[in-house]
Each structure stands twice: as C-alpha cells, then as structure tokens.
PDB file of N, CA and C in Angstrom:
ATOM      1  N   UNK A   1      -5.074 -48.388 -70.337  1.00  0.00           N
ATOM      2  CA  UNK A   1      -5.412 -48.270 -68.934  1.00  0.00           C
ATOM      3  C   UNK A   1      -6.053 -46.896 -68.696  1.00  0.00           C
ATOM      4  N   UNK A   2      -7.229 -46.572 -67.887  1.00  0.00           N
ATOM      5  CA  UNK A   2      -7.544 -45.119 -67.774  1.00  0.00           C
ATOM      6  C   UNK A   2      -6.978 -44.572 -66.794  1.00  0.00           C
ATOM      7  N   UNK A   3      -6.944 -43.611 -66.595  1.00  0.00           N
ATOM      8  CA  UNK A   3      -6.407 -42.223 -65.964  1.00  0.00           C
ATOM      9  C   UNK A   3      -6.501 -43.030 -64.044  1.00  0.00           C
ATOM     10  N   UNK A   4      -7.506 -43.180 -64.142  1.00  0.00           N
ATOM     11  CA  UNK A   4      -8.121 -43.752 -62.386  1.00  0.00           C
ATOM     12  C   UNK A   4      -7.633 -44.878 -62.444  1.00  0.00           C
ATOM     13  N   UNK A   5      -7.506 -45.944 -63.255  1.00  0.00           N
ATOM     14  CA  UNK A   5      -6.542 -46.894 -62.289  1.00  0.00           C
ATOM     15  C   UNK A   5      -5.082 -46.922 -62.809  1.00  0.00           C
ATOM     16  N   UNK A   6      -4.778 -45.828 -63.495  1.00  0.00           N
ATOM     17  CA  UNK A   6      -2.930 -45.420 -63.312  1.00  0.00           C
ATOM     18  C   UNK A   6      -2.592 -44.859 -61.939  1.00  0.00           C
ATOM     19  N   UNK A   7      -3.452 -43.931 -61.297  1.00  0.00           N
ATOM     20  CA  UNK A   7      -3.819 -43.691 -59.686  1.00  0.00           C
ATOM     21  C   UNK A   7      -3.604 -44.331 -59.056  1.00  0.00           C
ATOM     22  N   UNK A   8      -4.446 -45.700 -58.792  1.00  0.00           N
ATOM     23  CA  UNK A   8      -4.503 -46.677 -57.850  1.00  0.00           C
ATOM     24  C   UNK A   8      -2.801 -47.106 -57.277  1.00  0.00           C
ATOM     25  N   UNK A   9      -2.828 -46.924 -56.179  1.00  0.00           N
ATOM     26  CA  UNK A   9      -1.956 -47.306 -55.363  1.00  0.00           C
ATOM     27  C   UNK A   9      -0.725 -46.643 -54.629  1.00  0.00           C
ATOM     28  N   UNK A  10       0.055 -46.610 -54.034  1.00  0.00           N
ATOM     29  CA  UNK A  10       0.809 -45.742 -53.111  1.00  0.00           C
ATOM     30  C   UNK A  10       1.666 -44.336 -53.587  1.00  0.00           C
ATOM     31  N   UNK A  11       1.557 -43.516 -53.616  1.00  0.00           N
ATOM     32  CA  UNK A  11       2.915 -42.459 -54.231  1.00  0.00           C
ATOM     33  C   UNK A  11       3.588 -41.826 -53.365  1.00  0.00           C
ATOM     34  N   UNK A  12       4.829 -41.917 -53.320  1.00  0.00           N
ATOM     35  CA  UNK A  12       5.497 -40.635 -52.313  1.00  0.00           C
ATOM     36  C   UNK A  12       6.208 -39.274 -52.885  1.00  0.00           C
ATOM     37  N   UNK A  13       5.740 -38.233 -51.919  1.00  0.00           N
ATOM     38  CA  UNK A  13       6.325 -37.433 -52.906  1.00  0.00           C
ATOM     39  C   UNK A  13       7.820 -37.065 -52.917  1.00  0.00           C
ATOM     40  N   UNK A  14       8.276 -36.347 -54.407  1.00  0.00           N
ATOM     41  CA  UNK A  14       9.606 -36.102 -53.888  1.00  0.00           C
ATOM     42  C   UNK A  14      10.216 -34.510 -54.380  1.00  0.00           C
ATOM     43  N   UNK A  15       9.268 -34.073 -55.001  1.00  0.00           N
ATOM     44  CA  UNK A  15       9.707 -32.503 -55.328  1.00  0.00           C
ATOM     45  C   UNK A  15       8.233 -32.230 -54.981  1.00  0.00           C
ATOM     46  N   UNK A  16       8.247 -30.874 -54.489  1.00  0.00           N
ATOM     47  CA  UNK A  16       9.222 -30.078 -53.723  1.00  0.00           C
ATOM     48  C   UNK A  16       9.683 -31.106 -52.786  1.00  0.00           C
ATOM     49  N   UNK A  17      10.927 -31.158 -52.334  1.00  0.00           N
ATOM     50  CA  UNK A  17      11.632 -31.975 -51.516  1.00  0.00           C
ATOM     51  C   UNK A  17      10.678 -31.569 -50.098  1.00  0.00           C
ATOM     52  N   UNK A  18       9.924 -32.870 -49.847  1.00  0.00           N
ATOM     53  CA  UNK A  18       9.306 -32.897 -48.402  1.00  0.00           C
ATOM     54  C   UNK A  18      10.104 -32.607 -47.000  1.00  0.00           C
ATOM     55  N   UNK A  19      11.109 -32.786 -47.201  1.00  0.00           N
ATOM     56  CA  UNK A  19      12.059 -33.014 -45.350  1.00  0.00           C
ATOM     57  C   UNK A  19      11.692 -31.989 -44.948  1.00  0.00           C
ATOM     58  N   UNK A  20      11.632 -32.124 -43.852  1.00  0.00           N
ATOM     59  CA  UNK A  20      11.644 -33.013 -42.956  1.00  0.00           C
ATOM     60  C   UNK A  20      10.167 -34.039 -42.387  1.00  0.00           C
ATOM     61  N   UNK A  21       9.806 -33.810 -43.784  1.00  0.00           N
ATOM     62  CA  UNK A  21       8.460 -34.337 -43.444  1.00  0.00           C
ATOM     63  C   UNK A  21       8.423 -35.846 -44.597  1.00  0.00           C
ATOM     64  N   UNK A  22       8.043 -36.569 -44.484  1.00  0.00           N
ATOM     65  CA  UNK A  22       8.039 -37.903 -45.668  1.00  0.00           C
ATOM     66  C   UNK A  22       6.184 -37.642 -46.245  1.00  0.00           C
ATOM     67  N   UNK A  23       5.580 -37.683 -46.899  1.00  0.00           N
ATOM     68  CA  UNK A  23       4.231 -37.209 -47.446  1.00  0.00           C
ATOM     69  C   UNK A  23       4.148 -38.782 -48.766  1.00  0.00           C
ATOM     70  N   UNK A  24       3.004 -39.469 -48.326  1.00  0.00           N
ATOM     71  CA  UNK A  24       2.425 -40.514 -49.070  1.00  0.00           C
ATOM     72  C   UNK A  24       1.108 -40.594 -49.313  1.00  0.00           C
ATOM     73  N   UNK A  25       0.588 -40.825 -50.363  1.00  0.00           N
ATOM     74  CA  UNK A  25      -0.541 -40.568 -50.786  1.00  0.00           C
ATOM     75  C   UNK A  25      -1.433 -41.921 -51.568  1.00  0.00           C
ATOM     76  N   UNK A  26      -1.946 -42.400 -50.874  1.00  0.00           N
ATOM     77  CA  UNK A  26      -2.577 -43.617 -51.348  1.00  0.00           C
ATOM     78  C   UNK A  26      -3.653 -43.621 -51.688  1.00  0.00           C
ATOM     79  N   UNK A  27      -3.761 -44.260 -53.162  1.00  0.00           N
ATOM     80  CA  UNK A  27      -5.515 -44.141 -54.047  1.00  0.00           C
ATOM     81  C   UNK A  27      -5.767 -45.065 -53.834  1.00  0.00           C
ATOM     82  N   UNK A  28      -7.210 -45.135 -53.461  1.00  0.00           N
ATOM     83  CA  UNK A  28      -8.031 -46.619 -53.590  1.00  0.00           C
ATOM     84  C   UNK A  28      -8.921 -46.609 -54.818  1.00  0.00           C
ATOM     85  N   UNK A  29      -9.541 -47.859 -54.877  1.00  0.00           N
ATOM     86  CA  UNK A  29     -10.919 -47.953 -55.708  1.00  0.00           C
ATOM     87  C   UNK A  29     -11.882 -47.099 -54.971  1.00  0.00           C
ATOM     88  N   UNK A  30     -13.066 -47.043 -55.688  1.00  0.00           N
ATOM     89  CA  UNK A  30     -14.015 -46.717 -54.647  1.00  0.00           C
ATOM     90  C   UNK A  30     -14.180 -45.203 -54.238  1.00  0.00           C
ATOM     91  N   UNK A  31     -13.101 -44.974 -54.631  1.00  0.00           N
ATOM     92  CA  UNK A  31     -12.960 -42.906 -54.672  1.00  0.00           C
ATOM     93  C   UNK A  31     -12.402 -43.128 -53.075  1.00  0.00           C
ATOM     94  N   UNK A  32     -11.675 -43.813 -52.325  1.00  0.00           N
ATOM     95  CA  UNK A  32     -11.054 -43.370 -50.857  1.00  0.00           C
ATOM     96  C   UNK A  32      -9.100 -42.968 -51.367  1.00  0.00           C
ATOM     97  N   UNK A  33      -8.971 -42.244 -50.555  1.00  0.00           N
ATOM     98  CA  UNK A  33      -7.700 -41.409 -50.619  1.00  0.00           C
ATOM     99  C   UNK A  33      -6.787 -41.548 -49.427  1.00  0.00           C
ATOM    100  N   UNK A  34      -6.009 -41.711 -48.936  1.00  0.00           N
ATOM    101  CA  UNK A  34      -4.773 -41.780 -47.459  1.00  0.00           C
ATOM    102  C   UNK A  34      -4.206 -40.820 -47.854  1.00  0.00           C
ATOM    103  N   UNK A  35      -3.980 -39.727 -47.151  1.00  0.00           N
ATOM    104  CA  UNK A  35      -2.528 -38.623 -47.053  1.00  0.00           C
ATOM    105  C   UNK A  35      -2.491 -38.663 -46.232  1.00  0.00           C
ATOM    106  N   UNK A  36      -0.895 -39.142 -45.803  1.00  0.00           N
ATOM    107  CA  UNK A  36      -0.307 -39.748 -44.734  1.00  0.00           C
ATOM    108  C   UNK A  36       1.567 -38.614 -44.312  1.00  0.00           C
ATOM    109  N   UNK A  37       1.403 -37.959 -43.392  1.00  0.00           N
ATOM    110  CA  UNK A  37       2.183 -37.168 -43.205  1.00  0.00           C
ATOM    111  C   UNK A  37       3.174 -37.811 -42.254  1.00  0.00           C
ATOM    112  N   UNK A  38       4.538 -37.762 -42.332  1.00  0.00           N
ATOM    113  CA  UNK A  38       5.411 -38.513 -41.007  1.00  0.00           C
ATOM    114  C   UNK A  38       6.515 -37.762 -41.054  1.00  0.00           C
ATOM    115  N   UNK A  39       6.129 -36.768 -39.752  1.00  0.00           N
ATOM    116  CA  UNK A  39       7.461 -35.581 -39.275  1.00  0.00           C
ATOM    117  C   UNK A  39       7.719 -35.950 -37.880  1.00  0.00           C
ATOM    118  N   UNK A  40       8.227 -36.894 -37.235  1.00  0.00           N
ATOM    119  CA  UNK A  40       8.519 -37.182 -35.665  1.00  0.00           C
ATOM    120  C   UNK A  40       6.740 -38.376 -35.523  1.00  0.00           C
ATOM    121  N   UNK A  41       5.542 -37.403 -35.572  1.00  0.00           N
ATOM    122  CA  UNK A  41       4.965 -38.049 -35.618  1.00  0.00           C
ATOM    123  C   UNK A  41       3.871 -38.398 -36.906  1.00  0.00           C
ATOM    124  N   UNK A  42       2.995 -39.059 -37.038  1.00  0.00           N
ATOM    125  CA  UNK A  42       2.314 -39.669 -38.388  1.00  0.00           C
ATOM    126  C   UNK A  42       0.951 -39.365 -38.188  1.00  0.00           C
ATOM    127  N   UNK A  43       0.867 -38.081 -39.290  1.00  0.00           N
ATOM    128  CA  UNK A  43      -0.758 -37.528 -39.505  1.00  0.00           C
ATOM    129  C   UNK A  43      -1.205 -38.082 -40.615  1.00  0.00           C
ATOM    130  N   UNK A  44      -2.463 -38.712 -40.538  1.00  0.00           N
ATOM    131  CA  UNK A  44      -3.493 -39.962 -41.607  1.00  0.00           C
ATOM    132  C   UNK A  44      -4.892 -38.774 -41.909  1.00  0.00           C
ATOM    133  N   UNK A  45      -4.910 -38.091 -43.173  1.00  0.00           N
ATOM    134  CA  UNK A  45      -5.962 -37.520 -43.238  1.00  0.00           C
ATOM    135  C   UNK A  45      -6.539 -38.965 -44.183  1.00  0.00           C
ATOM    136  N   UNK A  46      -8.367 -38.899 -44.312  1.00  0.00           N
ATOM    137  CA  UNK A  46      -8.556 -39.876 -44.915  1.00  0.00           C
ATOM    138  C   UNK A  46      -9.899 -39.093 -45.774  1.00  0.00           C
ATOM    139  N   UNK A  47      -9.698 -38.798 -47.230  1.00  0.00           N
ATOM    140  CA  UNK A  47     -10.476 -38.350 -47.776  1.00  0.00           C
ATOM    141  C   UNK A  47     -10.972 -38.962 -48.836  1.00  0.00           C
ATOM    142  N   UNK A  48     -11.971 -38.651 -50.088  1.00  0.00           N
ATOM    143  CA  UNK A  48     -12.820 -39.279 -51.071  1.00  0.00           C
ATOM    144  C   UNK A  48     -12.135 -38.225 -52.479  1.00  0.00           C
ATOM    145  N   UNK A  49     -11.612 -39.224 -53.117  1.00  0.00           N
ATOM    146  CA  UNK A  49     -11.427 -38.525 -54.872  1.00  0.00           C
ATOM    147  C   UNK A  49     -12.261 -38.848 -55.869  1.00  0.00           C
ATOM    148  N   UNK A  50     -12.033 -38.292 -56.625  1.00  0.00           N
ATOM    149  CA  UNK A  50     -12.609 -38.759 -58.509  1.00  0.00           C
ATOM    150  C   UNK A  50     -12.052 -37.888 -59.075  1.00  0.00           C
ATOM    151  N   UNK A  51     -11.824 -37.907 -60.465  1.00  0.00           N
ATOM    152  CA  UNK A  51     -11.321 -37.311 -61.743  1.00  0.00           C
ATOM    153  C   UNK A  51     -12.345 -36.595 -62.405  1.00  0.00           C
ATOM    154  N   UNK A  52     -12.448 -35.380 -63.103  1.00  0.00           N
ATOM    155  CA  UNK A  52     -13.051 -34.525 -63.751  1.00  0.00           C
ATOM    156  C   UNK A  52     -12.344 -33.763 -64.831  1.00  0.00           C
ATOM    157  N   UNK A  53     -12.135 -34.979 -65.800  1.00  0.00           N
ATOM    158  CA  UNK A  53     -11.159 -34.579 -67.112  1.00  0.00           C
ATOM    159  C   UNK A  53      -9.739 -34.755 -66.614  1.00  0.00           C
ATOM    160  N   UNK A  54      -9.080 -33.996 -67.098  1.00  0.00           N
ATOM    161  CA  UNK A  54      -7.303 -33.489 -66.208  1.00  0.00           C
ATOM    162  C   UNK A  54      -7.650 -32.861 -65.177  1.00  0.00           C
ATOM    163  N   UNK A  55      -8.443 -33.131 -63.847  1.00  0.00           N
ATOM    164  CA  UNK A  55      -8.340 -32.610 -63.068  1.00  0.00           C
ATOM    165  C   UNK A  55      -8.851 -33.622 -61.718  1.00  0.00           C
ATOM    166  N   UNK A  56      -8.137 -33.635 -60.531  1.00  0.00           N
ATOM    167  CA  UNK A  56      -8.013 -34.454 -59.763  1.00  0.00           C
ATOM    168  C   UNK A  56      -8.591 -33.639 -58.276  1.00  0.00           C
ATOM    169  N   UNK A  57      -9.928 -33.880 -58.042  1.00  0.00           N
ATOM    170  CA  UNK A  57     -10.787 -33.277 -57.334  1.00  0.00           C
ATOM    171  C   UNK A  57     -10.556 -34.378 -55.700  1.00  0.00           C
ATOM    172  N   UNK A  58     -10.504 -33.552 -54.494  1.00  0.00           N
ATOM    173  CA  UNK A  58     -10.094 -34.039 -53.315  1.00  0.00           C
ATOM    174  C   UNK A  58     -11.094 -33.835 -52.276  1.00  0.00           C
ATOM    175  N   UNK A  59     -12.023 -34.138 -52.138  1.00  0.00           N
ATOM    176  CA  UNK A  59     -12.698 -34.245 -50.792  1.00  0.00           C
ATOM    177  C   UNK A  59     -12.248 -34.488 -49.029  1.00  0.00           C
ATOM    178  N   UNK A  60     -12.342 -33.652 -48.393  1.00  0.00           N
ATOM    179  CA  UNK A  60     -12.299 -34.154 -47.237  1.00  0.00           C
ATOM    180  C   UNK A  60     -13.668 -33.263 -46.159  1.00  0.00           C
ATOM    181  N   UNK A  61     -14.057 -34.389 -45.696  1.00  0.00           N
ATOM    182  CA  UNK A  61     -15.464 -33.858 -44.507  1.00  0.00           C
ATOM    183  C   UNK A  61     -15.170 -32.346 -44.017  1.00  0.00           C
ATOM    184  N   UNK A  62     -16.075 -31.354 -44.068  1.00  0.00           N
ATOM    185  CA  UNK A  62     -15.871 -30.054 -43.377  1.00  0.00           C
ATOM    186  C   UNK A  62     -14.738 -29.171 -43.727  1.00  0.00           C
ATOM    187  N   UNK A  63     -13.815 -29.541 -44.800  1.00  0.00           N
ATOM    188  CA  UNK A  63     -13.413 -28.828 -45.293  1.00  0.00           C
ATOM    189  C   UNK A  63     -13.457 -28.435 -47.086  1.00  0.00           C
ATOM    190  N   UNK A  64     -12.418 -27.316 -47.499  1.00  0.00           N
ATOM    191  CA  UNK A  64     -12.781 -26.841 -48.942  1.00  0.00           C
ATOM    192  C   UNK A  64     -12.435 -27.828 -49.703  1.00  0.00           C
ATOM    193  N   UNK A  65     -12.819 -28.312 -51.086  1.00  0.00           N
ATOM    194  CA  UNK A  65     -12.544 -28.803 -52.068  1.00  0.00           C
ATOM    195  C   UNK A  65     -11.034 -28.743 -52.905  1.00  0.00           C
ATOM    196  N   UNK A  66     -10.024 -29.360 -52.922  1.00  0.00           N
ATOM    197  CA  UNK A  66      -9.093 -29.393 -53.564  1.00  0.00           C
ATOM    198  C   UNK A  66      -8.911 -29.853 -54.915  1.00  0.00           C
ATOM    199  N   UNK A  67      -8.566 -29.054 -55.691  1.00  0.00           N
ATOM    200  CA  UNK A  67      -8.604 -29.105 -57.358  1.00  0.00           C
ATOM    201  C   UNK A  67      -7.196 -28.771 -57.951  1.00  0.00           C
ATOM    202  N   UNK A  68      -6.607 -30.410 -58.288  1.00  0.00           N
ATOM    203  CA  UNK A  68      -5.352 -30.336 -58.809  1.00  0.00           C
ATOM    204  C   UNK A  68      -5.423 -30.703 -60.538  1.00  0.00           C
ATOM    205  N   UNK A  69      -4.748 -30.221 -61.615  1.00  0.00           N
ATOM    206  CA  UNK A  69      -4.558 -30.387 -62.577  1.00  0.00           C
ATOM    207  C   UNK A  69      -3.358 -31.650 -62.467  1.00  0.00           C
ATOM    208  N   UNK A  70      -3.335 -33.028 -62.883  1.00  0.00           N
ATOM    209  CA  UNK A  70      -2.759 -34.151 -63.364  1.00  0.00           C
ATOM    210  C   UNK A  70      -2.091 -33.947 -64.535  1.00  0.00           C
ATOM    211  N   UNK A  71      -0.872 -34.892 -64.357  1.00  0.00           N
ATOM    212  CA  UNK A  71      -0.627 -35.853 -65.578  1.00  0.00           C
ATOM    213  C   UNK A  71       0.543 -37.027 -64.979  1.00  0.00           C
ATOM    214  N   UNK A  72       0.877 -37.982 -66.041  1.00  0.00           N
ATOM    215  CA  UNK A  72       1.340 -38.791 -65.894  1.00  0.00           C
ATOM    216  C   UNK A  72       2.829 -38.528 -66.171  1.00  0.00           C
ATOM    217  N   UNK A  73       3.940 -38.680 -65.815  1.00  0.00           N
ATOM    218  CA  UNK A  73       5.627 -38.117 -66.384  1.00  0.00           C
ATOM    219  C   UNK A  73       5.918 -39.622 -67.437  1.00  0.00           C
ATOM    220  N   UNK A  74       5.448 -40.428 -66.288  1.00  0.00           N
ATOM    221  CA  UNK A  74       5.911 -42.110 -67.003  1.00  0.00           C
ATOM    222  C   UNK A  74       4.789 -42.366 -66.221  1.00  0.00           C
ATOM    223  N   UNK A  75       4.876 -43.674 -66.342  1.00  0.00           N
ATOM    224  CA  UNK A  75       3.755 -44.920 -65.045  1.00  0.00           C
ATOM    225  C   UNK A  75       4.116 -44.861 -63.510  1.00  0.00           C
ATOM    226  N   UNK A  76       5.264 -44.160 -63.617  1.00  0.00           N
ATOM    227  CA  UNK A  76       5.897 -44.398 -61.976  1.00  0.00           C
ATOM    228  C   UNK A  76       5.792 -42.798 -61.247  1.00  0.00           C
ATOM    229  N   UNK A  77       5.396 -42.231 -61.912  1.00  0.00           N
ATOM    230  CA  UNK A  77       5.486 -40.861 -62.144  1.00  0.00           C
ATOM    231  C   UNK A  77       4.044 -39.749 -62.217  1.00  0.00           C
ATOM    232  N   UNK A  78       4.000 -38.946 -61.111  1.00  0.00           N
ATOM    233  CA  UNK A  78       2.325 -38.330 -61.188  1.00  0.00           C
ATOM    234  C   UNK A  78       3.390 -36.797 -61.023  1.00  0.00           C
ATOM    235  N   UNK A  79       2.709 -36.123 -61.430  1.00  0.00           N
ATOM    236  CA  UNK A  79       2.573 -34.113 -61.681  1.00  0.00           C
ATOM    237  C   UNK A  79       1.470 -33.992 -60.944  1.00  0.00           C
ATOM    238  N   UNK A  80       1.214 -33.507 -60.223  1.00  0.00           N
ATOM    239  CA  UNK A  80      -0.036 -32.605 -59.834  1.00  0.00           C
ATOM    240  C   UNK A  80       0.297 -30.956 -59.622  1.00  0.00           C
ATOM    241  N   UNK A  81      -0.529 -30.067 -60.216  1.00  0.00           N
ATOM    242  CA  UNK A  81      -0.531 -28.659 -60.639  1.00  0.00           C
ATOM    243  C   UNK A  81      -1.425 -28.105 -59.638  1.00  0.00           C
ATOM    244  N   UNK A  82      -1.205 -27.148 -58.412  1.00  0.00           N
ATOM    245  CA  UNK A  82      -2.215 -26.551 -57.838  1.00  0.00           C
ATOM    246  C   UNK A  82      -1.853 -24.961 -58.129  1.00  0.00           C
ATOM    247  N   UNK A  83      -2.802 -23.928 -58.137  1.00  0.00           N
ATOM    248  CA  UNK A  83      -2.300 -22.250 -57.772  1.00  0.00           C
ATOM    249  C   UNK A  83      -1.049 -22.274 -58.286  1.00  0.00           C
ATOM    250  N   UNK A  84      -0.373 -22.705 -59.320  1.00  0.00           N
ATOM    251  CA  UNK A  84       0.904 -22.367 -59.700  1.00  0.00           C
ATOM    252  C   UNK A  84       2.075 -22.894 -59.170  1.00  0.00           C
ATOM    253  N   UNK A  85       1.813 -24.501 -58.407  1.00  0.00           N
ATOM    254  CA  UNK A  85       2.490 -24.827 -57.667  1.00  0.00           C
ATOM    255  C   UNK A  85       2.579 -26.235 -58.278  1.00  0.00           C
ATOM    256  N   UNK A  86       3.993 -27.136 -58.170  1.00  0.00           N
ATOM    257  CA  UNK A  86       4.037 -28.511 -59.035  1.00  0.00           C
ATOM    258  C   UNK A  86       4.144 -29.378 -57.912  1.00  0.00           C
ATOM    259  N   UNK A  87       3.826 -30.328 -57.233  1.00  0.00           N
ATOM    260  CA  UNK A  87       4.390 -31.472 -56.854  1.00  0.00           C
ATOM    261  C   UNK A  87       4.562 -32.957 -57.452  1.00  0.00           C
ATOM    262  N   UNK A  88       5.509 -33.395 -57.432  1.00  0.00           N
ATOM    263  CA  UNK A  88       5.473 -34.744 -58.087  1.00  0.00           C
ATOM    264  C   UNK A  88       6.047 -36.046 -57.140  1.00  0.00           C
ATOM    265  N   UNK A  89       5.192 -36.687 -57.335  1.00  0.00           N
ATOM    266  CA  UNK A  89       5.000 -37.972 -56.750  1.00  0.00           C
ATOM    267  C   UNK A  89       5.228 -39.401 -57.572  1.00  0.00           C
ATOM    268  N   UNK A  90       7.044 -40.532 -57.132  1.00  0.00           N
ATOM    269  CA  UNK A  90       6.693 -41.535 -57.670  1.00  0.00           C
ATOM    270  C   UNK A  90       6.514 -42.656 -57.298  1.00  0.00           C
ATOM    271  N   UNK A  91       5.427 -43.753 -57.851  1.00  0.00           N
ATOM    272  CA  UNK A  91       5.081 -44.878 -56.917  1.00  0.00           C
ATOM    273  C   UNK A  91       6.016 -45.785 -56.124  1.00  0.00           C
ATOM    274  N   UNK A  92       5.077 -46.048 -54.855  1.00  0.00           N
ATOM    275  CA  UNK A  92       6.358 -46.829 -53.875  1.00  0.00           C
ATOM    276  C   UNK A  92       5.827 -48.028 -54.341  1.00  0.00           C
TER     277      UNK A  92
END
C-alpha cells in the first residue's frame, strides 16, 4: 500500500493530549484535507495535501505552508514531527 492511501481517511489525535479540545483530521483523495477542531464550538479548516518523500506538506489559502515529517507506528497509527514537536494520531 503507499504512504498516501495509508492517509486516506479519519484520524483523531491523542498525544499531546488535546482536552479540552477533540482535533480530527481527515485525508481525502484528490489532495483535500478536514481539520476539524471541537472545544464548546466546531472549527472546520479545509485545506489541500500531498507527500514529498517523509514529509507531509499542508496547504491552506493565504496562509504559510506546513511541513510535517511522517511515519506510520502501525496502520492505525500516524507520528507527525513538526519544529521538534510529536503529535500522534489513531484512526477513527
């Protein structure tokens, strides 16, 4: 299976422990992205991805470029590496 469709489909994260916030992150085909924030109320950013080696490049309109280093823990299981920072996300 490649790297982009081990992606495909919902992740929530769970370290760093989100609370009070719940944070879900949904890959599509097609390079579209959902980060979906729900603290009281539910913020939907909706941006464009692709892969560039081990590295998981994030588009969103009018703003900077986000560049996370990947990997896989298991199949249920994503690492993403930013500035020295880990979050991990496993599929809902």
């Amino acid at each position: 299976m490649t790297a982009e469709r081990q992606f495909l489909g919902e992740w929530r994260q769970i370290r760093p422990d989100p609370r009070p916030a719940s944070i879900l992150i949904t890959f599509e085909s097609g390079g579209r992205v959902v980060y979906t924030i729900e603290m009281g109320t539910v913020q939907i950013l909706e941006l464009t991805w692709r892969l560039d080696g081990e590295q998981l490049v994030v588009n969103q309109s009018g703003a900077p470029t986000v560049i996370s280093r990947f990997r896989f823990q298991s199949p249920t299981m994503l690492v993403l590496e930013r500035d020295g920072e880990r979050s991990v996300y496993v599929r809902s």
